[in-house]
Protein backbone atom coordinates (compact mmCIF):
# COMPACT_ATOMS: atom_id res chain seq x y z
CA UNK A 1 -58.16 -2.33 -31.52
CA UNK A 2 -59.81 -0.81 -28.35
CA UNK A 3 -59.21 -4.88 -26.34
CA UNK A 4 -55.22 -4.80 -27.68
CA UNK A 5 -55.29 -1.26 -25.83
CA UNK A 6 -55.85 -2.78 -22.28
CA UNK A 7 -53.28 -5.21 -22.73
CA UNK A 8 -50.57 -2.85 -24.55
CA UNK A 9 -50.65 -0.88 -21.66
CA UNK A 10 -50.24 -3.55 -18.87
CA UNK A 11 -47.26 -4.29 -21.36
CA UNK A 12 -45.88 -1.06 -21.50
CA UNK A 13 -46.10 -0.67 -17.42
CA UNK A 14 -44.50 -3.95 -16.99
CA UNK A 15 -41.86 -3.16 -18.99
CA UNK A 16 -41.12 -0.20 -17.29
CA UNK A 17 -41.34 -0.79 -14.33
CA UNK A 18 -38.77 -3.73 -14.84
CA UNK A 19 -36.50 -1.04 -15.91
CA UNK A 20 -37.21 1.48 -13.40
CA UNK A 21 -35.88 -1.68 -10.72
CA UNK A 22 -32.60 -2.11 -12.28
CA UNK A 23 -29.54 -1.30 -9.50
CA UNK A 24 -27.17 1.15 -10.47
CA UNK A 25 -23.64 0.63 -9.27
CA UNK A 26 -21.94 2.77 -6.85
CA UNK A 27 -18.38 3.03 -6.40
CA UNK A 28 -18.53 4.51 -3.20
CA UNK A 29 -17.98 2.17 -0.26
CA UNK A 30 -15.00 -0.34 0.74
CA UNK A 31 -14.29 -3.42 -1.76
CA UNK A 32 -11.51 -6.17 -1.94
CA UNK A 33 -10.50 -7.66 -5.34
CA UNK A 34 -9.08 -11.27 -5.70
CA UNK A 35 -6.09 -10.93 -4.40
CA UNK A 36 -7.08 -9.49 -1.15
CA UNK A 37 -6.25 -6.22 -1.69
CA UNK A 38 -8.66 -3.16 -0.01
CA UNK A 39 -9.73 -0.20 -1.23
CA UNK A 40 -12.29 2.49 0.18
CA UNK A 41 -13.97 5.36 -1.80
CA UNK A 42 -14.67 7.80 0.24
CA UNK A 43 -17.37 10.21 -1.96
CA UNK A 44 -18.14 10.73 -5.84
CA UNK A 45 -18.68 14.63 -6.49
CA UNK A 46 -20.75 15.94 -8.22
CA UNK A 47 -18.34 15.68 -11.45
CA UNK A 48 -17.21 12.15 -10.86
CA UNK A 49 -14.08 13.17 -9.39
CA UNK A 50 -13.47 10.82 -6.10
CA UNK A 51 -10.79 10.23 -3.68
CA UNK A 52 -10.21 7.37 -1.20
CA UNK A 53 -7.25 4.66 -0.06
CA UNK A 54 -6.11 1.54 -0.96
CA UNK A 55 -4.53 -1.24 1.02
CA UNK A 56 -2.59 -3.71 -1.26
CA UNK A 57 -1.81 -7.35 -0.05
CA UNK A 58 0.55 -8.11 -2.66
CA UNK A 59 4.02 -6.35 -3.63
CA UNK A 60 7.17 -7.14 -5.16
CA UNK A 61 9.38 -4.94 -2.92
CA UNK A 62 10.61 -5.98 1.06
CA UNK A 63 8.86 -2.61 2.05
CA UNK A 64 6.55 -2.61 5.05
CA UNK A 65 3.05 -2.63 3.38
CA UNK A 66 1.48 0.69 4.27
CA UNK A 67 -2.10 1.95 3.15
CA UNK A 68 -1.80 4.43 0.28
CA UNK A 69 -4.08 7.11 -1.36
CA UNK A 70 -5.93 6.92 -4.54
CA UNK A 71 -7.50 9.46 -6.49
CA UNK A 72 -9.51 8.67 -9.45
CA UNK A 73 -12.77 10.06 -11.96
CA UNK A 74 -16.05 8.52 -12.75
CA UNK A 75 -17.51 9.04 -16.45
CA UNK A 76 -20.67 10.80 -15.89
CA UNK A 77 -22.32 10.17 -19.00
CA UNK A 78 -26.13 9.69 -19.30
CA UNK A 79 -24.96 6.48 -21.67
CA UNK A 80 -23.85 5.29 -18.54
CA UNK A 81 -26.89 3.44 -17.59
CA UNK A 82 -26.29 3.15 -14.03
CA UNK A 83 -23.09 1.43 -14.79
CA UNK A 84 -20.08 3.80 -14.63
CA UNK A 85 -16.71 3.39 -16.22
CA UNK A 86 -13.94 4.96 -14.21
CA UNK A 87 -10.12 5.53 -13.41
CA UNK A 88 -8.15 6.16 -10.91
CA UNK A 89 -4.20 6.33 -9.38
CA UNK A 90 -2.68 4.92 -6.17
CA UNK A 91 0.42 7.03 -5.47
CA UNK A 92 2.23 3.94 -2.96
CA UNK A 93 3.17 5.17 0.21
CA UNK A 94 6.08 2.47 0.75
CA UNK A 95 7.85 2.28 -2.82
CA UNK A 96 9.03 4.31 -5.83
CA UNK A 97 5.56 3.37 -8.06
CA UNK A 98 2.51 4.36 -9.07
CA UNK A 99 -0.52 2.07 -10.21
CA UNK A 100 -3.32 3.21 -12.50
CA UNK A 101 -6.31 1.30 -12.29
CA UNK A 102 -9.20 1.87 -15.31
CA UNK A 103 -12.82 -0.20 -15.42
CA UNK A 104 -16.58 -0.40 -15.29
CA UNK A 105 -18.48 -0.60 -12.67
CA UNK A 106 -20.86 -3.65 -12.73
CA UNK A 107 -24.51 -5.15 -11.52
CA UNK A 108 -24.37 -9.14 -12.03
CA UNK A 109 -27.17 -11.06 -13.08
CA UNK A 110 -27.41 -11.91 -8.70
CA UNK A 111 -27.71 -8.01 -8.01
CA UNK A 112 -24.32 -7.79 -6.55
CA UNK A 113 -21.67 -4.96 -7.94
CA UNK A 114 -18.63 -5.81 -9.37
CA UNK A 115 -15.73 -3.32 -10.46
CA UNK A 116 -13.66 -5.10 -13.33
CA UNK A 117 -10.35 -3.09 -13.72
CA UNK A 118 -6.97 -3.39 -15.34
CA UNK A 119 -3.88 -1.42 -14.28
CA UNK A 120 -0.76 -0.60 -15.10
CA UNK A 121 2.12 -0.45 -12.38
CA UNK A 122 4.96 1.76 -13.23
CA UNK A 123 7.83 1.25 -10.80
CA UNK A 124 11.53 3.32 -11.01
CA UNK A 125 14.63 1.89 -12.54
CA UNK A 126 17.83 2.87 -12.17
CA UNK A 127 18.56 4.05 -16.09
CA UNK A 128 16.80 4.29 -19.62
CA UNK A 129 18.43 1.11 -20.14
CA UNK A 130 16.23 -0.79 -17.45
CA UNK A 131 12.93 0.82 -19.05
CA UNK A 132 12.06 -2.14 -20.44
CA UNK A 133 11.15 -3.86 -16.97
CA UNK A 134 9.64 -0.73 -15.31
CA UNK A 135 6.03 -1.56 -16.17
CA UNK A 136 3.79 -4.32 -15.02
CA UNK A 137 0.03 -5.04 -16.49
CA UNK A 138 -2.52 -6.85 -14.63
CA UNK A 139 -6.29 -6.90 -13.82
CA UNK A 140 -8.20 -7.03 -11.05
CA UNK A 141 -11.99 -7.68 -9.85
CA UNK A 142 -13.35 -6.28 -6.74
CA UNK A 143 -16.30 -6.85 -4.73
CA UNK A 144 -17.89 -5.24 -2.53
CA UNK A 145 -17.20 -5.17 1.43
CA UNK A 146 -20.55 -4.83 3.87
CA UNK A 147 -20.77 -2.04 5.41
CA UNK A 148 -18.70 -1.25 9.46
CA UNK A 149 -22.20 0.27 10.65
């Protein structure tokens, strides 16, 4: 028992320190999904809560495009493991919608983060009648942007 003791614990220090290297993902920071589409998150407080803006490339109205705010909340659960699930809204500047976006934050298998997200986009109709075609589902993945330093 006393050789096994030598090699359990360049076992147990391997193993650990494998886990202390894993990368947590941060949402802060600018990222475009697969349609083009920009967003920037400004700060995460404290709570989770986070605020930023978002710069779509795609949308179904003649509007001018403009960049619009977003506003969202991070779980902050220790079950996280480094790899947040979050929410947030983008009130659009240019039409009569809003978009709520929902997903996890991601680390994939290359180190890189990925946020995977699906949203809902609720635009306004004219009556109740034209309720049936007010909401739109889709999903989204973003990467990450370097840095403008």
């Amino acid at each position: 028992m006393v050789q096994a003791t030598p090699f359990l614990l360049v076992l147990f220090l391997a193993l650990g320190a494998h886990g202390l290297s894993v990368k947590k993902c941060s949402l802060t920071g600018r990222w475009v999904n697969d349609l083009g589409s920009n967003m920037t998150i400004t700060t995460v407080n404290a709570n989770g809560v986070f605020a930023g803006s978002y710069h779509t490339a795609v949308t179904a109205t003649t509007n001018e495009i403009k960049v619009s705010p977003l506003q969202g909340c991070m779980q902050k659960s220790p079950n996280q493991k480094g790899q947040p699930t979050f929410g947030f809204t983008v009130n659009w500047t240019f039409s009569d919608s809003i978009t709520v976006f929902t997903g996890q934050c991601f680390v994939d298998d290359d180190g890189k983060e990925v946020l995977k997200t699906m949203w809902l986009l609720r635009s306004r109709v004219e009556n109740i009648k034209n309720d049936w075609k007010a909401t739109r589902v889709g999903t989204n993945v973003f990467t990450r942007l370097p840095s403008q330093e």
